[in-house]
PDB file of N, CA and C in Angstrom:
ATOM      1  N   UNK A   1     245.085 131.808  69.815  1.00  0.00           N
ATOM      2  CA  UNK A   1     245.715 130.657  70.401  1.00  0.00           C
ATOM      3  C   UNK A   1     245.503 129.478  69.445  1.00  0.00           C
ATOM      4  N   UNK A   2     246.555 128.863  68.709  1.00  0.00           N
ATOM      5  CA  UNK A   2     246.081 127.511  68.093  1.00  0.00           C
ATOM      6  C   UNK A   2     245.796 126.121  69.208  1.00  0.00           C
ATOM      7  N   UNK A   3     245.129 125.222  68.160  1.00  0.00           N
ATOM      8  CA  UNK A   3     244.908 124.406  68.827  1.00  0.00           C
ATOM      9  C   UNK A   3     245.603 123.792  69.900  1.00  0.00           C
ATOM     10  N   UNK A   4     247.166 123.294  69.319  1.00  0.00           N
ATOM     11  CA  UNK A   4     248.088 123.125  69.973  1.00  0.00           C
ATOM     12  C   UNK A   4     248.061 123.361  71.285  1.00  0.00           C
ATOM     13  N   UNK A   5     248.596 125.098  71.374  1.00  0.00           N
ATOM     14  CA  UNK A   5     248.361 125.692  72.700  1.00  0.00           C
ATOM     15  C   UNK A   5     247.389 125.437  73.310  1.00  0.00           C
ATOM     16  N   UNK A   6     246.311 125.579  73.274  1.00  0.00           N
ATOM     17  CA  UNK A   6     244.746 125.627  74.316  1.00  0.00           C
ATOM     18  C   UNK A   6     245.197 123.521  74.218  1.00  0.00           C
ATOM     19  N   UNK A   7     245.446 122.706  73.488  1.00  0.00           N
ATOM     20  CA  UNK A   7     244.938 121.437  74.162  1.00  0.00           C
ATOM     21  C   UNK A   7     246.194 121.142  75.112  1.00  0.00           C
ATOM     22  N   UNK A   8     247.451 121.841  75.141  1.00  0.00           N
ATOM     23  CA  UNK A   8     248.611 121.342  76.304  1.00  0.00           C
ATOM     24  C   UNK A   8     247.700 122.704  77.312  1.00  0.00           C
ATOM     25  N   UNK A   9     247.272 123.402  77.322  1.00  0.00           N
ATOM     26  CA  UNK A   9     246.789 124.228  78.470  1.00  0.00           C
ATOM     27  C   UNK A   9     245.649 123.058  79.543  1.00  0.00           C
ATOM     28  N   UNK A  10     244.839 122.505  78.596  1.00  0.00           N
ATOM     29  CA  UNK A  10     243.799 121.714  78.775  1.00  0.00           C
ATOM     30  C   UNK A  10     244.436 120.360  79.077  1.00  0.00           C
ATOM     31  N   UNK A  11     245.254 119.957  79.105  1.00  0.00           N
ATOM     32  CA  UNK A  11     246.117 119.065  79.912  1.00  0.00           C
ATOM     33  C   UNK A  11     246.880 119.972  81.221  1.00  0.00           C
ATOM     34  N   UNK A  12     247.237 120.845  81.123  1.00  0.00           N
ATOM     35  CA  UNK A  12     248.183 120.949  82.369  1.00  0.00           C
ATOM     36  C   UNK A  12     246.868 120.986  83.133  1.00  0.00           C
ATOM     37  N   UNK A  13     246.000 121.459  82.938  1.00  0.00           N
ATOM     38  CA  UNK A  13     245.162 121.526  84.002  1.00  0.00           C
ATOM     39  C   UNK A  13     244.811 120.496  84.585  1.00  0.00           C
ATOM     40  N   UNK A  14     244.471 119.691  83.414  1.00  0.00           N
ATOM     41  CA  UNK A  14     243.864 118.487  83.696  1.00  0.00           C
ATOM     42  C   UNK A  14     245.098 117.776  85.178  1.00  0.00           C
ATOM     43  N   UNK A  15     245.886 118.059  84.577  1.00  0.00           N
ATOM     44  CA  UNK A  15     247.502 117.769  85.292  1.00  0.00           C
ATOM     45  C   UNK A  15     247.462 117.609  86.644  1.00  0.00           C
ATOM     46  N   UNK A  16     246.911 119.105  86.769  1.00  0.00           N
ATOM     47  CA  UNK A  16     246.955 119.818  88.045  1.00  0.00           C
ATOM     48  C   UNK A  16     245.969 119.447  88.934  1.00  0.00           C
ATOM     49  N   UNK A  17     244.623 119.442  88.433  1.00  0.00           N
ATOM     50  CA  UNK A  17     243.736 118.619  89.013  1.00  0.00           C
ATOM     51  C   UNK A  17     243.961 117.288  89.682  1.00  0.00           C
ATOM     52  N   UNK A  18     244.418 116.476  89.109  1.00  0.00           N
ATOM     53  CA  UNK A  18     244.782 115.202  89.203  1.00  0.00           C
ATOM     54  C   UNK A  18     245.510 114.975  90.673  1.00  0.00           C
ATOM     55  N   UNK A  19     246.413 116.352  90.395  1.00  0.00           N
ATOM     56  CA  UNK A  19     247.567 116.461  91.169  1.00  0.00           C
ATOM     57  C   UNK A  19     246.661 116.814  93.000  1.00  0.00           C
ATOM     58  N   UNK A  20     245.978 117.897  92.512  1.00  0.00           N
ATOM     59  CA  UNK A  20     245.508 118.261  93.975  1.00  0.00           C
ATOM     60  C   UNK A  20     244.373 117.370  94.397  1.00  0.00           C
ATOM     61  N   UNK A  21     243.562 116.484  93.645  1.00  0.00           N
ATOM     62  CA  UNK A  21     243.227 115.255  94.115  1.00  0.00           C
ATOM     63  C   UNK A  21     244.135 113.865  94.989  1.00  0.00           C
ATOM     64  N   UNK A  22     245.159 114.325  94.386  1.00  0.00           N
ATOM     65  CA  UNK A  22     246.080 113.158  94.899  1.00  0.00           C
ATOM     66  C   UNK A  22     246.264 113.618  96.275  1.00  0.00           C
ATOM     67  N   UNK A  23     246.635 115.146  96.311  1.00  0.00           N
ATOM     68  CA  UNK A  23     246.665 115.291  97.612  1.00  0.00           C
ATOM     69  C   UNK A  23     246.454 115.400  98.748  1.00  0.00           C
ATOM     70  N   UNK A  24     244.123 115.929  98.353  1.00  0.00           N
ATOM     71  CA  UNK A  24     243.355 115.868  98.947  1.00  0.00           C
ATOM     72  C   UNK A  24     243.071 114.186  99.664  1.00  0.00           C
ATOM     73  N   UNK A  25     243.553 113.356  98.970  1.00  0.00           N
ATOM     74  CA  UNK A  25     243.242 112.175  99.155  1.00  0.00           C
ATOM     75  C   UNK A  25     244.150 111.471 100.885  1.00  0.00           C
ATOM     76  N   UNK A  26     244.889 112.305 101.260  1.00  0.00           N
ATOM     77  CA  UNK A  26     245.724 112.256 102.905  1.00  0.00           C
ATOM     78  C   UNK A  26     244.674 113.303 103.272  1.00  0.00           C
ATOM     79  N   UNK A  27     244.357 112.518 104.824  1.00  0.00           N
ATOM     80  CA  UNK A  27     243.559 113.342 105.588  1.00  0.00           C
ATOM     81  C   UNK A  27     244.223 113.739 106.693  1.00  0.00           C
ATOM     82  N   UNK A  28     244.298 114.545 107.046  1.00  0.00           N
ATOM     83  CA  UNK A  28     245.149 115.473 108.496  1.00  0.00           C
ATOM     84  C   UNK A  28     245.319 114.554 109.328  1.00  0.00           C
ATOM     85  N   UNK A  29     246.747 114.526 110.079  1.00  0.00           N
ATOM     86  CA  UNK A  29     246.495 113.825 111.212  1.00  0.00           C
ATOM     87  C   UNK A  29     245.476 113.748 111.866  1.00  0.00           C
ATOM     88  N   UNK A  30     245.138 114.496 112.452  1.00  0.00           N
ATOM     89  CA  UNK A  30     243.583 114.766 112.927  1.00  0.00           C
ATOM     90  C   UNK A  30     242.093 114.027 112.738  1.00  0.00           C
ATOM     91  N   UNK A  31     242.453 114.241 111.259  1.00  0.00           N
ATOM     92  CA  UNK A  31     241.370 113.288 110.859  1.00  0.00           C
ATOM     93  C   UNK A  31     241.750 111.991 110.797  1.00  0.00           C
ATOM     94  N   UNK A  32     242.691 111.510 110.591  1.00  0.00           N
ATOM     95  CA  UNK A  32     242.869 110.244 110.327  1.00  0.00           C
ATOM     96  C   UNK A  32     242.675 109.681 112.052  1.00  0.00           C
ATOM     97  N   UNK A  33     243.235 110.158 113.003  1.00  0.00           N
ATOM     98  CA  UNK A  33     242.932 109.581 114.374  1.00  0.00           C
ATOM     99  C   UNK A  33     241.135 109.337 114.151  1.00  0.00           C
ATOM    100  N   UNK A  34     239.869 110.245 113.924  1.00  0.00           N
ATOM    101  CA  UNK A  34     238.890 109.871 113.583  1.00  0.00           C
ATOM    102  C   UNK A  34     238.331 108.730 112.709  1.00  0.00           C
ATOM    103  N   UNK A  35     238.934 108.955 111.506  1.00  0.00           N
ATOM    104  CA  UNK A  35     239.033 107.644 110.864  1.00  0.00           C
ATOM    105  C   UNK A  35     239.428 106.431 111.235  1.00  0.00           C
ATOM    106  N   UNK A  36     240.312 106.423 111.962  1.00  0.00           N
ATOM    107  CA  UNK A  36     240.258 105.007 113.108  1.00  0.00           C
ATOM    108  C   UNK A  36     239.642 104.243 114.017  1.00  0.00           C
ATOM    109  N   UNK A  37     239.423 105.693 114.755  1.00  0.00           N
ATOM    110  CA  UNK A  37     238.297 105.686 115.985  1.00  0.00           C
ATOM    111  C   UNK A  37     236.818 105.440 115.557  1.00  0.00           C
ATOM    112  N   UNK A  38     236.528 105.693 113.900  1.00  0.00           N
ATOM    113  CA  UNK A  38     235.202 105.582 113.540  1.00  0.00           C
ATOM    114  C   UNK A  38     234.782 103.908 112.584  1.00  0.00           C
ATOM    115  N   UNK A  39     235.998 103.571 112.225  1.00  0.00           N
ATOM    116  CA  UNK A  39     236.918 101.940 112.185  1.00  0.00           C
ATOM    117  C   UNK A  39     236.310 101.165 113.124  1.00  0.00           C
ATOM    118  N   UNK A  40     237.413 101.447 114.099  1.00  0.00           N
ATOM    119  CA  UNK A  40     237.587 100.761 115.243  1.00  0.00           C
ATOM    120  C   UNK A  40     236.073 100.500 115.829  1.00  0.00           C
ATOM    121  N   UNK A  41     235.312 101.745 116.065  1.00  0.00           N
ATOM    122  CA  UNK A  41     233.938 101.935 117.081  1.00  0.00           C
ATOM    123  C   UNK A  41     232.913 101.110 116.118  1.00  0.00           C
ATOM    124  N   UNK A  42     232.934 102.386 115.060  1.00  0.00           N
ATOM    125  CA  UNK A  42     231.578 102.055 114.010  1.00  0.00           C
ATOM    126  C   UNK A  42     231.318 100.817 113.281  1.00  0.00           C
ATOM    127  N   UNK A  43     232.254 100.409 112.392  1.00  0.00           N
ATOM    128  CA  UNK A  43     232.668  99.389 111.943  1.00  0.00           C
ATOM    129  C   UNK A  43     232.546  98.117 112.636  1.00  0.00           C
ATOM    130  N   UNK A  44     233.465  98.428 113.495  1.00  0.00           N
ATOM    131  CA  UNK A  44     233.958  97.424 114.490  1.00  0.00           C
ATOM    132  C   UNK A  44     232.700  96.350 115.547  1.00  0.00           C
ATOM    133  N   UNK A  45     231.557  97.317 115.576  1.00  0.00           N
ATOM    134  CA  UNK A  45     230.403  97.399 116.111  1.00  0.00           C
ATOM    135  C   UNK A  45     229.369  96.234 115.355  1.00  0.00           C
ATOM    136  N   UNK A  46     230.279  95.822 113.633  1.00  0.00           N
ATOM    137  CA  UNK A  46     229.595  94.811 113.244  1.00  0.00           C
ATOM    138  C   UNK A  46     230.560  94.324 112.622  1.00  0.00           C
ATOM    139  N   UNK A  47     231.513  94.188 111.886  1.00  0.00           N
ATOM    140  CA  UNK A  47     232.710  93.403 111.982  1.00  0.00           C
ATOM    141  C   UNK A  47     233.656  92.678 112.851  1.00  0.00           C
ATOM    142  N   UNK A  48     233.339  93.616 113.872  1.00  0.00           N
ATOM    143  CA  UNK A  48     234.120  92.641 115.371  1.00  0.00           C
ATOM    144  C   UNK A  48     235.138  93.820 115.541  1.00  0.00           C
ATOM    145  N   UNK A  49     235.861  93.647 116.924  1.00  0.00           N
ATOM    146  CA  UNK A  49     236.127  95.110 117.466  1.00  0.00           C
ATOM    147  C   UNK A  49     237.751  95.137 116.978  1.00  0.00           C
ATOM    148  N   UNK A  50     237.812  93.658 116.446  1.00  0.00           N
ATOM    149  CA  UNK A  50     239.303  94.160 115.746  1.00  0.00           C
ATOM    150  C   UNK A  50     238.997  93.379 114.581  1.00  0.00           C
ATOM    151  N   UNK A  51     238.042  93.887 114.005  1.00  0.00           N
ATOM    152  CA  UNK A  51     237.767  93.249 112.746  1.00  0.00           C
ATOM    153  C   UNK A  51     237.724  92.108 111.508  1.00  0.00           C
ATOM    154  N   UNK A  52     238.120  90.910 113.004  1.00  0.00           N
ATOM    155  CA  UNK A  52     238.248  89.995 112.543  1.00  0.00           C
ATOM    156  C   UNK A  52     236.856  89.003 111.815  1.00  0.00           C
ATOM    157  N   UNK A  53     235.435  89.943 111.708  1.00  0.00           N
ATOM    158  CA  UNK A  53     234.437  89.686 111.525  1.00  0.00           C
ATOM    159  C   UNK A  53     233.093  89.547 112.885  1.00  0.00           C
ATOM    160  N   UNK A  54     232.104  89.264 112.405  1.00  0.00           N
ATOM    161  CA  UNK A  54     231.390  89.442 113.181  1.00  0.00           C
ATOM    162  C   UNK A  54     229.688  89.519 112.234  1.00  0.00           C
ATOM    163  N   UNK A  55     228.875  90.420 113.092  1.00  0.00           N
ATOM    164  CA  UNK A  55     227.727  90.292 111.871  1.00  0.00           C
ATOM    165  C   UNK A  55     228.391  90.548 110.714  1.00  0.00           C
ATOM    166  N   UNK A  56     229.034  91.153 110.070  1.00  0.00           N
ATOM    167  CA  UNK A  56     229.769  91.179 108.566  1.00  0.00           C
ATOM    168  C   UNK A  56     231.392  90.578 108.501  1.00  0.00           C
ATOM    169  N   UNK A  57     231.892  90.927 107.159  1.00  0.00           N
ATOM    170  CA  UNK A  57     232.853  89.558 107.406  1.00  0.00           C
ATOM    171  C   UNK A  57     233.975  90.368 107.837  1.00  0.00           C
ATOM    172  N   UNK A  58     235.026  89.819 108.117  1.00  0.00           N
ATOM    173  CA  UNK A  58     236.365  90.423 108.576  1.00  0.00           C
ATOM    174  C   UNK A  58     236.921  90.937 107.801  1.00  0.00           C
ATOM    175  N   UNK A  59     237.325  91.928 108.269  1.00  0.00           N
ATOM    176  CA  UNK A  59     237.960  93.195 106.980  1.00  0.00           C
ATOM    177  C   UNK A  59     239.825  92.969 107.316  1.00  0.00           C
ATOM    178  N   UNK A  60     239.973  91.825 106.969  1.00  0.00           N
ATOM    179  CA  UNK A  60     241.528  91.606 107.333  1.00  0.00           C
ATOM    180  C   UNK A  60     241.871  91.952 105.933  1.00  0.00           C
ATOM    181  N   UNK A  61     243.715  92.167 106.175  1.00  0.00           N
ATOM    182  CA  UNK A  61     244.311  91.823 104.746  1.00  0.00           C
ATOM    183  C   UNK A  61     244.152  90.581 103.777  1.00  0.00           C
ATOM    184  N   UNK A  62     244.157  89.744 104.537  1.00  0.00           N
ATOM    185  CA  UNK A  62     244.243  88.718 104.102  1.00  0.00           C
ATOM    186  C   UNK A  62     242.409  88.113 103.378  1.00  0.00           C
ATOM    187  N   UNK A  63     241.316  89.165 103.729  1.00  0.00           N
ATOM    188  CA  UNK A  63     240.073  88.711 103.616  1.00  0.00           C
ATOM    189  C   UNK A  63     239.722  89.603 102.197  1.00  0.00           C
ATOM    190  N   UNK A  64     240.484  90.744 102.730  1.00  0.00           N
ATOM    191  CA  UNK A  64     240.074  91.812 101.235  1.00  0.00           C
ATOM    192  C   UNK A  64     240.849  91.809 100.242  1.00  0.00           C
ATOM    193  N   UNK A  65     242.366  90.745 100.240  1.00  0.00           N
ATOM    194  CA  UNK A  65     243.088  90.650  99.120  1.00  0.00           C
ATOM    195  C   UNK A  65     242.339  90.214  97.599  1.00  0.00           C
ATOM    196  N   UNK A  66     241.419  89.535  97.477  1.00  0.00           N
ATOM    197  CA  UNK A  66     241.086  89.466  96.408  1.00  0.00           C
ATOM    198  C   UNK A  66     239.455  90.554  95.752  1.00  0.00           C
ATOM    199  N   UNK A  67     239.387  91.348  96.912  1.00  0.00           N
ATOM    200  CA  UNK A  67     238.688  92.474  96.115  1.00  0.00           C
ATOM    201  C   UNK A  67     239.184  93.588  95.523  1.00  0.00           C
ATOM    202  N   UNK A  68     238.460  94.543  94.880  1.00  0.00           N
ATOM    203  CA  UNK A  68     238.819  95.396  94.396  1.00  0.00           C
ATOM    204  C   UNK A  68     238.642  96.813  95.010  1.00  0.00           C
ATOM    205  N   UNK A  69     240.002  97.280  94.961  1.00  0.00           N
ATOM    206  CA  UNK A  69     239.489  98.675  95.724  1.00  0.00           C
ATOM    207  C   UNK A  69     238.613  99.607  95.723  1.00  0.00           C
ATOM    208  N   UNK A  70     238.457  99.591  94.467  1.00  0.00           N
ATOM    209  CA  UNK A  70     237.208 100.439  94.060  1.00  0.00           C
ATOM    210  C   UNK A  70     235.904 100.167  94.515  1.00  0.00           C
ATOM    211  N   UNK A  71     236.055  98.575  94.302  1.00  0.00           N
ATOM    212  CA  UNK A  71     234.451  98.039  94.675  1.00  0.00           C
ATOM    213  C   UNK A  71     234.796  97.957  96.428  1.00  0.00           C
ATOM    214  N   UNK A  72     235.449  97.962  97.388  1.00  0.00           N
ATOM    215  CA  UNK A  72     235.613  97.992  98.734  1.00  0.00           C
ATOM    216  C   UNK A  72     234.895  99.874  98.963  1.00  0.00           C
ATOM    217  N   UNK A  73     235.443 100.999  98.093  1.00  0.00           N
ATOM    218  CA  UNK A  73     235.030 102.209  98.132  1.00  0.00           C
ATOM    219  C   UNK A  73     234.128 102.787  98.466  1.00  0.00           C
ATOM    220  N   UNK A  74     233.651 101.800  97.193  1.00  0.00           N
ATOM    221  CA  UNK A  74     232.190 102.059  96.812  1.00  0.00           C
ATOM    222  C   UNK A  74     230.705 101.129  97.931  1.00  0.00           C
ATOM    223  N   UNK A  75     231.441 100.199  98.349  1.00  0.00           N
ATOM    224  CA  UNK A  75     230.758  99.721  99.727  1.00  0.00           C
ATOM    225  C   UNK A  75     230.531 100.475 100.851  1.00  0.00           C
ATOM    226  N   UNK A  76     231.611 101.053 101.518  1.00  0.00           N
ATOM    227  CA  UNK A  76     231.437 102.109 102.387  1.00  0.00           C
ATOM    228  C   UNK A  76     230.877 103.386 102.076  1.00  0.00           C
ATOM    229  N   UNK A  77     231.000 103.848 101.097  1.00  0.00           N
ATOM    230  CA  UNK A  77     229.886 104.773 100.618  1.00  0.00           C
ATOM    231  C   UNK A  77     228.590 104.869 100.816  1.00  0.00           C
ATOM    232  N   UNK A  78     228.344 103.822  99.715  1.00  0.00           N
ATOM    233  CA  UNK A  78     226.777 103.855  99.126  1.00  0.00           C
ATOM    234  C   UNK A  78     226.573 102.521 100.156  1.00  0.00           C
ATOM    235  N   UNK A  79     227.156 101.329 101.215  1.00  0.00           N
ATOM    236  CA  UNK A  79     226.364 100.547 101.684  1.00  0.00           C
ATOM    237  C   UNK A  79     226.321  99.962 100.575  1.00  0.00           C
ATOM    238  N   UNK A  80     225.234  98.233 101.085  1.00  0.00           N
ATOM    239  CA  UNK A  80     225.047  97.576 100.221  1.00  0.00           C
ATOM    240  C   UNK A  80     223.642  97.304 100.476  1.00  0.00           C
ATOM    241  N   UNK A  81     222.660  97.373 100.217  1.00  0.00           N
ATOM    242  CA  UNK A  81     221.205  97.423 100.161  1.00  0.00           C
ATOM    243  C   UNK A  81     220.553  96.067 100.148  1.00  0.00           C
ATOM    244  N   UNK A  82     220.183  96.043 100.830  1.00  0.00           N
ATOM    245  CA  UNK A  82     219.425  94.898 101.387  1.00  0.00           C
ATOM    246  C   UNK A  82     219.827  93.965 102.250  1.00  0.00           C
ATOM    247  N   UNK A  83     221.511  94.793 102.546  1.00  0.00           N
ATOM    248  CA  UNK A  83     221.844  93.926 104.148  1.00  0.00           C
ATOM    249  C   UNK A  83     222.279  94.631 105.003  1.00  0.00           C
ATOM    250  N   UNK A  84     222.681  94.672 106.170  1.00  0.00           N
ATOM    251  CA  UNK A  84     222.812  95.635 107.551  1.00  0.00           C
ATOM    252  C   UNK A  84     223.921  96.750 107.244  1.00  0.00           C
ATOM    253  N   UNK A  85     224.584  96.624 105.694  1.00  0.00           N
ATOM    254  CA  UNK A  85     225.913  97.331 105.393  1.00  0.00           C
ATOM    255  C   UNK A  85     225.075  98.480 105.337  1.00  0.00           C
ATOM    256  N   UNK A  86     225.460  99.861 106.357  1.00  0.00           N
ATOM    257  CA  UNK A  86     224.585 100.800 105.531  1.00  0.00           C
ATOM    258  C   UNK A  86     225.583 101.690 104.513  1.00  0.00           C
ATOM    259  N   UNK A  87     225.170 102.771 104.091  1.00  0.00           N
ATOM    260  CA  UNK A  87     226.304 104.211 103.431  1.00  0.00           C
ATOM    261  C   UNK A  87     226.595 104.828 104.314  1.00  0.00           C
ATOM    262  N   UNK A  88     227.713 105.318 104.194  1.00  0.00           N
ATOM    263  CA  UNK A  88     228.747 105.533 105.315  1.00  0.00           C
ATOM    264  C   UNK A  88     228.998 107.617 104.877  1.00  0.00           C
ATOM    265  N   UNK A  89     228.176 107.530 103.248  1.00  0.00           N
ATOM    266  CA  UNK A  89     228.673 108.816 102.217  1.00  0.00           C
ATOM    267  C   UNK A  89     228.475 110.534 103.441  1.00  0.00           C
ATOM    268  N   UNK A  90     227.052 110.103 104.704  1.00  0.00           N
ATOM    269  CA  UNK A  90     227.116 111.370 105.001  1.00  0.00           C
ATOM    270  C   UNK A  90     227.840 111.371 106.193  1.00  0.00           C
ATOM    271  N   UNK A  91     229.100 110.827 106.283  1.00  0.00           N
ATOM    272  CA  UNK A  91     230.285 111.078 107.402  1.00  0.00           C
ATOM    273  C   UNK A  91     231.207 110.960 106.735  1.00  0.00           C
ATOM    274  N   UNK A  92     231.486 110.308 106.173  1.00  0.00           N
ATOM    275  CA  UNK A  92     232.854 110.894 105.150  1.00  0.00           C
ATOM    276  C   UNK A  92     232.732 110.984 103.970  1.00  0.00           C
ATOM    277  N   UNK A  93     233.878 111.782 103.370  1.00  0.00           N
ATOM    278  CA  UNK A  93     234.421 111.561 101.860  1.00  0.00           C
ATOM    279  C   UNK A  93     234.579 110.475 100.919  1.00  0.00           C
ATOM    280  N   UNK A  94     234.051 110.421  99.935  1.00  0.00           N
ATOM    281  CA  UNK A  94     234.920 108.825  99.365  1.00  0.00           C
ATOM    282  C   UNK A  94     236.368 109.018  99.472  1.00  0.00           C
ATOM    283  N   UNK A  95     237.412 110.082  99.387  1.00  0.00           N
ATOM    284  CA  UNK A  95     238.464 110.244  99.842  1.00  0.00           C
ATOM    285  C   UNK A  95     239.130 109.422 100.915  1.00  0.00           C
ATOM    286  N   UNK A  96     238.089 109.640 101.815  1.00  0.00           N
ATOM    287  CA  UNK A  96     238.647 109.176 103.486  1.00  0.00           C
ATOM    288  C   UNK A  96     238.100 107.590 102.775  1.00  0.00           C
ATOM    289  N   UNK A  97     236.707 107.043 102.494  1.00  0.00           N
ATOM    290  CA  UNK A  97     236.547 105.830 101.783  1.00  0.00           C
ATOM    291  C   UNK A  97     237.906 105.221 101.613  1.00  0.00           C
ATOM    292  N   UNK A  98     238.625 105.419 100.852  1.00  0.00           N
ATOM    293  CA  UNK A  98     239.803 105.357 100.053  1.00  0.00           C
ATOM    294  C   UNK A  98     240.817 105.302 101.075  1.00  0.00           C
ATOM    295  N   UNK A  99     241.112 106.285 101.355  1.00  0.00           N
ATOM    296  CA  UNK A  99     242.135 105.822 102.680  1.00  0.00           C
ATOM    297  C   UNK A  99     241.946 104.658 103.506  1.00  0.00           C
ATOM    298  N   UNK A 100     240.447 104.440 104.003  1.00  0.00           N
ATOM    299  CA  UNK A 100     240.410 103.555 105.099  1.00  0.00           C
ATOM    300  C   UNK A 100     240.651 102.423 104.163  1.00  0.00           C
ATOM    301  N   UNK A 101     240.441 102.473 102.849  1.00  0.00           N
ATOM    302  CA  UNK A 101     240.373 100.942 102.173  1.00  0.00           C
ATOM    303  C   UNK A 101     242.074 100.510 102.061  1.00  0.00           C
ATOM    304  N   UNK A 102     242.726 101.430 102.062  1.00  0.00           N
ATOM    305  CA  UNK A 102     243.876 101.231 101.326  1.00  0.00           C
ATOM    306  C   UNK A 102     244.732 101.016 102.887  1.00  0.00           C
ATOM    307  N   UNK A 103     243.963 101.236 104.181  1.00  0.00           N
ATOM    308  CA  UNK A 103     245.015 101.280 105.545  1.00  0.00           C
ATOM    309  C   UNK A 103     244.426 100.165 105.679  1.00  0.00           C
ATOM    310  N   UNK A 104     243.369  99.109 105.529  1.00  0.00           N
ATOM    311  CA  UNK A 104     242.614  98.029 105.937  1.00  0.00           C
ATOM    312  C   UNK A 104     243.828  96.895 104.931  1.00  0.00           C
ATOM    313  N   UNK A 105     243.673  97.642 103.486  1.00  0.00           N
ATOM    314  CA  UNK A 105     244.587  96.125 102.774  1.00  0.00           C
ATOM    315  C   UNK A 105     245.805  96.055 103.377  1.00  0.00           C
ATOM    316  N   UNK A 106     246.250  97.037 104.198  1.00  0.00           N
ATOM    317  CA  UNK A 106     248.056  96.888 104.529  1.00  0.00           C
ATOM    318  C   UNK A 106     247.698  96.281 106.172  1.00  0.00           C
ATOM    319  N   UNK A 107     246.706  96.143 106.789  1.00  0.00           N
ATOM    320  CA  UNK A 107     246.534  96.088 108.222  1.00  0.00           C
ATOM    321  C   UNK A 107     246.343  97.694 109.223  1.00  0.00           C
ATOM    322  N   UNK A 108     244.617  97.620 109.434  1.00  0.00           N
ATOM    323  CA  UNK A 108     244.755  98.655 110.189  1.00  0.00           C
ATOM    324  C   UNK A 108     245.625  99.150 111.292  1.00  0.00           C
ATOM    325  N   UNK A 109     246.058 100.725 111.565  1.00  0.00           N
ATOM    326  CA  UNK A 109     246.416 100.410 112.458  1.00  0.00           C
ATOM    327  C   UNK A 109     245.508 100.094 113.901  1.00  0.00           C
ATOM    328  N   UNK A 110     246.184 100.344 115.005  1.00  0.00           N
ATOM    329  CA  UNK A 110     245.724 100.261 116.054  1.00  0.00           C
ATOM    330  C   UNK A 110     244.902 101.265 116.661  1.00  0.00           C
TER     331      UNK A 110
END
């Protein structure tokens, strides 16, 4: 096999990967009703019950427009240490992370 070949092999994969990440990244209806309900309850429990803030700040569109998604991600994950935010990593995925960040910047739903 020349190089050629093996480095477009070593891309499609790469390709493909990418690809079934993208897809893993939608969570089942199913889950996503959880992901709301764990929003709404968990969250909600210190943000305020429609998240307009509370012990932590309000997770509106309009509050998280100037963060970064990644760094919003990576909050619910790992928490933020040394204040009531805890890690969120052994109930969900950073996947689902990601979703909830990206349904919070458009307005959760209901």
């Amino acid at each position: 096999m020349s190089i050629d070949s093996a480095l477009l092999r070593l891309l499609t994969a790469c390709c493909l990967v990418g690809l079934a990440g993208a897809t893993a990244a939608e969570p089942s209806p199913a889950r996503r009703q959880e992901l709301i309900h764990l929003v709404r309850q968990d969250c909600g429990s210190c943000h305020g019950m429609t998240l307009q803030g509370g012990l932590g700040p309000a997770l509106l569109p309009r509050t998280l427009a100037d963060k970064p998604a990644e760094g919003l991600v990576a909050t619910i994950v790992y928490g933020r240490p040394g204040t009531a935010m805890p890690p969120w990593q052994g109930f969900l995925a950073e996947e689902e992370a990601r979703w909830i960040v990206g349904r919070l910047l458009e307005g959760f739903p209901k």
